[in-house]
PDB file of N, CA and C in Angstrom:
ATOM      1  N   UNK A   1       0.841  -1.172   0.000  1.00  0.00           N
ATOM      2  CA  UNK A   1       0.000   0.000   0.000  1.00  0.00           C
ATOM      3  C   UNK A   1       0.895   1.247   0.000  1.00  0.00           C
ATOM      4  N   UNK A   2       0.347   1.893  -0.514  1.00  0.00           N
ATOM      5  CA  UNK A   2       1.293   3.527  -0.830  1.00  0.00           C
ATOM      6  C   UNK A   2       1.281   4.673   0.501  1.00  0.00           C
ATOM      7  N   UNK A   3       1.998   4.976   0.248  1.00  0.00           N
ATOM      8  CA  UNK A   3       2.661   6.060   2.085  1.00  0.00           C
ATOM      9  C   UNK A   3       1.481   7.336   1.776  1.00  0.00           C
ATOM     10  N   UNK A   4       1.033   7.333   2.615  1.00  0.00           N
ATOM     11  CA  UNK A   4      -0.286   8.853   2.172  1.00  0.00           C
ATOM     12  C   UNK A   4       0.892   9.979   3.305  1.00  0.00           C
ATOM     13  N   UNK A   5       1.665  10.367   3.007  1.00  0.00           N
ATOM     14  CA  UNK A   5       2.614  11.743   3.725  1.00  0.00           C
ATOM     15  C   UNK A   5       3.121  12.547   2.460  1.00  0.00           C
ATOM     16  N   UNK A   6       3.388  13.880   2.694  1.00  0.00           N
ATOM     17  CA  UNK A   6       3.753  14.503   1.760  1.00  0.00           C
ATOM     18  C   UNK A   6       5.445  14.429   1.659  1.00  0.00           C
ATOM     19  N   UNK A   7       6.238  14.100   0.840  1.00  0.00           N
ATOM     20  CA  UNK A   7       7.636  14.175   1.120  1.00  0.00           C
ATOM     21  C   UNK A   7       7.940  15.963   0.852  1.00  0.00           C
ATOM     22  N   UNK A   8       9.174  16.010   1.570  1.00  0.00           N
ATOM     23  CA  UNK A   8       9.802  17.218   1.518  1.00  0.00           C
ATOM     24  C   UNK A   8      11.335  17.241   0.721  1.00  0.00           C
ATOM     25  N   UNK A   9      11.610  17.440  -0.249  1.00  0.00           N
ATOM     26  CA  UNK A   9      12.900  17.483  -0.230  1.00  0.00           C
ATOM     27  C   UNK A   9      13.518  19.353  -0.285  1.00  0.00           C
ATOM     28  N   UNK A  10      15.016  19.194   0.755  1.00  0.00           N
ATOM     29  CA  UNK A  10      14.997  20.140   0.587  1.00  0.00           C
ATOM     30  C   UNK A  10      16.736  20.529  -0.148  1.00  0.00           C
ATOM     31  N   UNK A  11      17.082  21.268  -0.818  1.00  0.00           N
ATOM     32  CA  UNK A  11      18.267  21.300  -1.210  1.00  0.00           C
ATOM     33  C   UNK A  11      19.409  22.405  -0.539  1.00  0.00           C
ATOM     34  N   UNK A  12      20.806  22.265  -0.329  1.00  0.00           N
ATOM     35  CA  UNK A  12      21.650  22.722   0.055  1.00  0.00           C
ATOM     36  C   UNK A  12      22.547  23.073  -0.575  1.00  0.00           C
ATOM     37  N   UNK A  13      21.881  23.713  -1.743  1.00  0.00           N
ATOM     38  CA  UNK A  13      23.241  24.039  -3.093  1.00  0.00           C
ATOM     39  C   UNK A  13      23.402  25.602  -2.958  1.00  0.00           C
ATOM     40  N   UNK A  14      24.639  25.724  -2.903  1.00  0.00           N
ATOM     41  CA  UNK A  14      25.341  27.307  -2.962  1.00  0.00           C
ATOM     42  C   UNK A  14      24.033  28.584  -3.338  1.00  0.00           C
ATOM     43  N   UNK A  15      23.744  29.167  -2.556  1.00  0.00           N
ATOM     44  CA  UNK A  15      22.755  30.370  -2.912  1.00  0.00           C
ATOM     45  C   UNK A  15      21.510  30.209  -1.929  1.00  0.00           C
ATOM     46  N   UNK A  16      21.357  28.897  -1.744  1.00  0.00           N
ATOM     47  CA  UNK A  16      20.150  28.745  -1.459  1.00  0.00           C
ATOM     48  C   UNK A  16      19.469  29.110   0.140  1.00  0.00           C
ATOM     49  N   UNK A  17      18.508  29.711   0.263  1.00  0.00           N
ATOM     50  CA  UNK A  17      18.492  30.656   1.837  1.00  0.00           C
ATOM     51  C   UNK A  17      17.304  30.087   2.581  1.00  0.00           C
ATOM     52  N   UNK A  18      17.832  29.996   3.841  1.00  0.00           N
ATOM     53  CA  UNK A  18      16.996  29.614   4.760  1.00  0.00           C
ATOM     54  C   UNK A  18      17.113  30.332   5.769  1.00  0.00           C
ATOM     55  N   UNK A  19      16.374  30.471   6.888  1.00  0.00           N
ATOM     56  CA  UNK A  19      16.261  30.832   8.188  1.00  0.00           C
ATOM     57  C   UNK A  19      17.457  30.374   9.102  1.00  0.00           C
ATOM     58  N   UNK A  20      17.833  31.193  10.062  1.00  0.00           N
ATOM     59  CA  UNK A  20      18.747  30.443  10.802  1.00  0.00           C
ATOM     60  C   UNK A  20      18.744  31.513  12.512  1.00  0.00           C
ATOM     61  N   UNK A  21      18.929  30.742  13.336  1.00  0.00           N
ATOM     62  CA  UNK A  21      18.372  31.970  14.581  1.00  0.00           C
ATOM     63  C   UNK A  21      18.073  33.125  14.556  1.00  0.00           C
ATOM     64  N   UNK A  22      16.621  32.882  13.645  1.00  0.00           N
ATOM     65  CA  UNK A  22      16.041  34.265  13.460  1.00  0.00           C
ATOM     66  C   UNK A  22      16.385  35.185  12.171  1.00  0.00           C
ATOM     67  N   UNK A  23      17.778  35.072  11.938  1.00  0.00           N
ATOM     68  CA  UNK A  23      17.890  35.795  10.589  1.00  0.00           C
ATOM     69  C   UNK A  23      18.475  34.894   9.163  1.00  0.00           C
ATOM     70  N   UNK A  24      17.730  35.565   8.048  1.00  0.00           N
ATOM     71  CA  UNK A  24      18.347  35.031   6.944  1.00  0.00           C
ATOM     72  C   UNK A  24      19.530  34.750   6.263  1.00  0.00           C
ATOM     73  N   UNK A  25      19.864  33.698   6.157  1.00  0.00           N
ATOM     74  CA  UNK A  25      20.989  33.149   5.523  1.00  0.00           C
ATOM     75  C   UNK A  25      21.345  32.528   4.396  1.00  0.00           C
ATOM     76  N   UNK A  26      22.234  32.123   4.222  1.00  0.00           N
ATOM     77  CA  UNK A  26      22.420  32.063   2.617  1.00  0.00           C
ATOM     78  C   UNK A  26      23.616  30.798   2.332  1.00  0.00           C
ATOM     79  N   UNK A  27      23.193  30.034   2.336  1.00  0.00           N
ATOM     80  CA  UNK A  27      24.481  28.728   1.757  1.00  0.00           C
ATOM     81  C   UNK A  27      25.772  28.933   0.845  1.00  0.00           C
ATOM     82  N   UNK A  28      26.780  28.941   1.366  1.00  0.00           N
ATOM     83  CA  UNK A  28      28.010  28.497   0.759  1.00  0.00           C
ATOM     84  C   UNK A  28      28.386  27.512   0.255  1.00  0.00           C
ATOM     85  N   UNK A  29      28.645  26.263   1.116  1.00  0.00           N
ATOM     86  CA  UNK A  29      28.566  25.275   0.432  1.00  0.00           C
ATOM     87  C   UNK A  29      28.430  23.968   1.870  1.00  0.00           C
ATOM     88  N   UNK A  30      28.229  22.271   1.302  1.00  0.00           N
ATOM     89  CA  UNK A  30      28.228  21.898   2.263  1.00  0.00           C
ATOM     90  C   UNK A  30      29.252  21.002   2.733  1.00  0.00           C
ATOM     91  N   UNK A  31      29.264  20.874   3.839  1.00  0.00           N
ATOM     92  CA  UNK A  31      30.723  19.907   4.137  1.00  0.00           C
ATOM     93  C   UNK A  31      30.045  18.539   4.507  1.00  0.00           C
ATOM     94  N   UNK A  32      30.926  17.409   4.000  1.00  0.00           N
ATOM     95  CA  UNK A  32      30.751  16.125   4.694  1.00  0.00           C
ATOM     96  C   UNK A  32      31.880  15.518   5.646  1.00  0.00           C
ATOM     97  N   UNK A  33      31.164  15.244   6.668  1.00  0.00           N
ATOM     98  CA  UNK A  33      32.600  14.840   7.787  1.00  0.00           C
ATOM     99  C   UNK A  33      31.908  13.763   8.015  1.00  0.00           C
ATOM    100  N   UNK A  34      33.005  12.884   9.216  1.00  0.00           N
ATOM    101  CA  UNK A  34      32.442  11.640   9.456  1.00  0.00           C
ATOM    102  C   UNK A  34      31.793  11.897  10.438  1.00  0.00           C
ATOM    103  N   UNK A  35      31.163  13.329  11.371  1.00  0.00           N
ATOM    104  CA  UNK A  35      30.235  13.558  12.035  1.00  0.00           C
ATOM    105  C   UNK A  35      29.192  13.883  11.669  1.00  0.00           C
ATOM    106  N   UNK A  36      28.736  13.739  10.423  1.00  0.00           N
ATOM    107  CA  UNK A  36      27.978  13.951   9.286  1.00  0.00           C
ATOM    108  C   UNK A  36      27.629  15.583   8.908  1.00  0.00           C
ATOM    109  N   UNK A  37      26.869  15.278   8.011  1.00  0.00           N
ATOM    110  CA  UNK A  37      26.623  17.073   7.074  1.00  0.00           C
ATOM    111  C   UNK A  37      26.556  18.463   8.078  1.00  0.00           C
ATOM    112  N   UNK A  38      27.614  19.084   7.572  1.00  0.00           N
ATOM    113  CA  UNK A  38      27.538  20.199   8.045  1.00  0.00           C
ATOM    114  C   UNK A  38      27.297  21.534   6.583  1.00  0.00           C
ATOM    115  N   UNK A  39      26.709  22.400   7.093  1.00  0.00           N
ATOM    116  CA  UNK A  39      26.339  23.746   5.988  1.00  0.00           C
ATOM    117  C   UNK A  39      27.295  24.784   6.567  1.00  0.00           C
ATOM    118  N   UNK A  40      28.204  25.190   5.544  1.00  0.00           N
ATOM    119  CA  UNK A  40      28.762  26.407   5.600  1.00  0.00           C
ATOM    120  C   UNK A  40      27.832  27.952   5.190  1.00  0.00           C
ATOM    121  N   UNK A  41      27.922  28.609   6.012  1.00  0.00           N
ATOM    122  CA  UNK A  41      26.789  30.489   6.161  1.00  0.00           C
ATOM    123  C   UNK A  41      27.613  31.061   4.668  1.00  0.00           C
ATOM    124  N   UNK A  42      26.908  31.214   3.717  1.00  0.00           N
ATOM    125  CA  UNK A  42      28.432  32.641   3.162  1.00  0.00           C
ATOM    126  C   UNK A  42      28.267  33.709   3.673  1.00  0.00           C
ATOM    127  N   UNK A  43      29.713  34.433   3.650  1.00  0.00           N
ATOM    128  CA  UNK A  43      29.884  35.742   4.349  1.00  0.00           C
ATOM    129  C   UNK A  43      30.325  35.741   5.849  1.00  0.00           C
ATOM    130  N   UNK A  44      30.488  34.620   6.200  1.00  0.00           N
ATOM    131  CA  UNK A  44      30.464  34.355   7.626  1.00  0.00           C
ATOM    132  C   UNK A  44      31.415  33.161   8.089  1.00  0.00           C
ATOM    133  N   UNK A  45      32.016  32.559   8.988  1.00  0.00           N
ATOM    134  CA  UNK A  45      32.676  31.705   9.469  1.00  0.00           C
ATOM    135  C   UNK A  45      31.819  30.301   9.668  1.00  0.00           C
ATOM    136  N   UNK A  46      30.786  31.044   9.979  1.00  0.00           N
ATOM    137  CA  UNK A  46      29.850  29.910  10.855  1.00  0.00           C
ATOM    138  C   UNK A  46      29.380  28.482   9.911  1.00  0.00           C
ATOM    139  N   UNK A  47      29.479  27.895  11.076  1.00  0.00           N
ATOM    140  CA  UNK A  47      28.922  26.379  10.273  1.00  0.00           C
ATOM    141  C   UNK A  47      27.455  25.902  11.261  1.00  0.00           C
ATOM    142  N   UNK A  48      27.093  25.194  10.132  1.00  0.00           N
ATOM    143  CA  UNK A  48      25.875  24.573  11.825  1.00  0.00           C
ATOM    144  C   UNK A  48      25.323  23.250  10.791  1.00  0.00           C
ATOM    145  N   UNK A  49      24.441  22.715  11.204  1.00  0.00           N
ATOM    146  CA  UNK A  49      23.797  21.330  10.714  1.00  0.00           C
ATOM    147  C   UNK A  49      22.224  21.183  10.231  1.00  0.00           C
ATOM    148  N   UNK A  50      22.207  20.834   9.148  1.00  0.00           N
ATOM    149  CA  UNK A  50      20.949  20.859   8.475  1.00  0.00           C
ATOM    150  C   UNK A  50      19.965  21.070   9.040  1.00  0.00           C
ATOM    151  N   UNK A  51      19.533  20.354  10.226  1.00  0.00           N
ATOM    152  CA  UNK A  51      18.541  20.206  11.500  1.00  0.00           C
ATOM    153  C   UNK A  51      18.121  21.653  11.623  1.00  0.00           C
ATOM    154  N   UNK A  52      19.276  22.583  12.050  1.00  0.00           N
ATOM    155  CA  UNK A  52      19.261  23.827  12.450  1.00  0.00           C
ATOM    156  C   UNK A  52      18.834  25.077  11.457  1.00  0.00           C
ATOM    157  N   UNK A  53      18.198  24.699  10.054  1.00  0.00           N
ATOM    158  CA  UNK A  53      17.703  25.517   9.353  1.00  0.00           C
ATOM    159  C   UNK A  53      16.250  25.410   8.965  1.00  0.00           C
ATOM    160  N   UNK A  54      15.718  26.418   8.743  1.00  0.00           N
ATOM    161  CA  UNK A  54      14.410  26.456   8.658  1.00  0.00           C
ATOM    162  C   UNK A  54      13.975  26.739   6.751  1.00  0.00           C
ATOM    163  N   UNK A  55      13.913  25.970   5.779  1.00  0.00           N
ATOM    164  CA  UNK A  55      13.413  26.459   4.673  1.00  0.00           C
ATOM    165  C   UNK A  55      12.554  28.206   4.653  1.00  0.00           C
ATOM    166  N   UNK A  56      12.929  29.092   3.545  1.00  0.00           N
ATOM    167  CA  UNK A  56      11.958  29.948   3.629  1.00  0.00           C
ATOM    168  C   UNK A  56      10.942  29.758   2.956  1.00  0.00           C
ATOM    169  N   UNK A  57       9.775  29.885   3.458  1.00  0.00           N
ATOM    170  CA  UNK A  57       8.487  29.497   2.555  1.00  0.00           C
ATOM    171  C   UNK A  57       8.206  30.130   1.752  1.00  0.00           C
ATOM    172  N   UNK A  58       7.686  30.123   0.734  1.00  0.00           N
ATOM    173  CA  UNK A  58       7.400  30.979  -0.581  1.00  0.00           C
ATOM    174  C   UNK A  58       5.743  31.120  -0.773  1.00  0.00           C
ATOM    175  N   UNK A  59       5.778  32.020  -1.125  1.00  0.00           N
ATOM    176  CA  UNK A  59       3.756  32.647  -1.694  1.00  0.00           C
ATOM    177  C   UNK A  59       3.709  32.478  -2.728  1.00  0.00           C
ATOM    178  N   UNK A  60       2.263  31.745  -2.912  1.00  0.00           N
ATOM    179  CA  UNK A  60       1.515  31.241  -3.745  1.00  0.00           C
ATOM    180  C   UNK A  60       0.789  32.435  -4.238  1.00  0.00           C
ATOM    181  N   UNK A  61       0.130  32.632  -5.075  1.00  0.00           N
ATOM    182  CA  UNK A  61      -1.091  33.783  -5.550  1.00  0.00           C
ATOM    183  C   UNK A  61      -1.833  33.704  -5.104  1.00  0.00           C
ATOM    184  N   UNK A  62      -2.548  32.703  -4.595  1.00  0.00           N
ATOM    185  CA  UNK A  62      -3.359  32.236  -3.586  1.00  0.00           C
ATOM    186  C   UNK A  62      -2.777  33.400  -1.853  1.00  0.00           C
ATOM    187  N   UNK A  63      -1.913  33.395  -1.716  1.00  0.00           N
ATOM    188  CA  UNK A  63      -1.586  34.016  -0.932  1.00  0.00           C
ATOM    189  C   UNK A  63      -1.501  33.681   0.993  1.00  0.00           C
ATOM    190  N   UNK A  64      -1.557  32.130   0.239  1.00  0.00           N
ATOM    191  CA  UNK A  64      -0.749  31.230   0.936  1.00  0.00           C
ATOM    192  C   UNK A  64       0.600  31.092   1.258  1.00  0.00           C
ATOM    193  N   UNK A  65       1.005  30.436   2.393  1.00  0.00           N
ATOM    194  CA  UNK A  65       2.521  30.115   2.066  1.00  0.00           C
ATOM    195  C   UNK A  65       2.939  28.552   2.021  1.00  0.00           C
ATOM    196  N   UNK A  66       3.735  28.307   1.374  1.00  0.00           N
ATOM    197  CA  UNK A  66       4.441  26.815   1.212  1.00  0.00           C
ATOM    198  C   UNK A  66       5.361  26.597   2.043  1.00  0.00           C
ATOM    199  N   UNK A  67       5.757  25.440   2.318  1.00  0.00           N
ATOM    200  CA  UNK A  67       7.070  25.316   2.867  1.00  0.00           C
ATOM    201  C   UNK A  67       7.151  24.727   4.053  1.00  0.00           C
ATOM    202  N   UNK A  68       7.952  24.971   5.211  1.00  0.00           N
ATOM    203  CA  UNK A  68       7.873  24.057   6.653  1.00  0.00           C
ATOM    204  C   UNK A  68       6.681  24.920   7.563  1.00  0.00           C
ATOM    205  N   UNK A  69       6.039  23.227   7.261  1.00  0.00           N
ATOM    206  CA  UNK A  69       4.496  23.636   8.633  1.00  0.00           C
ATOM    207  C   UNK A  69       3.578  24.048   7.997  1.00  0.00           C
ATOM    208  N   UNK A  70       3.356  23.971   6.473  1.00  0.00           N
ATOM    209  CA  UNK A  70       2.266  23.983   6.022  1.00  0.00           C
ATOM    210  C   UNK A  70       1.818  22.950   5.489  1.00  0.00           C
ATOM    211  N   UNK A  71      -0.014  22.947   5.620  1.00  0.00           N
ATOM    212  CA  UNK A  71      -0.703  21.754   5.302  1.00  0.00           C
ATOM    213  C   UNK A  71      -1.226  21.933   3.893  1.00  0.00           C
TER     214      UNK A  71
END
């Protein structure tokens, strides 16, 4: 029988911006260690872990939003 959940995929390629304690950020690039995936900030030193970002949701015309936490 087929999975009734919506999948999410989300991507971590250079440019791409998400939320991050509160303010917007912007991907550099990502690292793989054997402590697993870490995301480099551009513009910044900082590193942190996939977990720790929030997708930004995008508007529909509808005037809805997409993205994390919507049904």
């Amino acid at each position: 029988m087929a999975a009734r959940y919506k999948a999410a995929m989300i991507l971590y390629k250079p440019g791409t911006q998400f939320f991050f304690k509160g303010r917007l950020v912007t991907v550099d690039f990502v690292i793989i260690r054997k402590t697993g995936l870490w995301i480099r900030l551009a513009h910044s030193d900082e590193v942190c872990r996939p977990e720790d970002l929030t997708p930004v949701a995008e508007r529909h015309a509808s005037g809805r939003m997409e993205g994390a936490g919507s049904q």
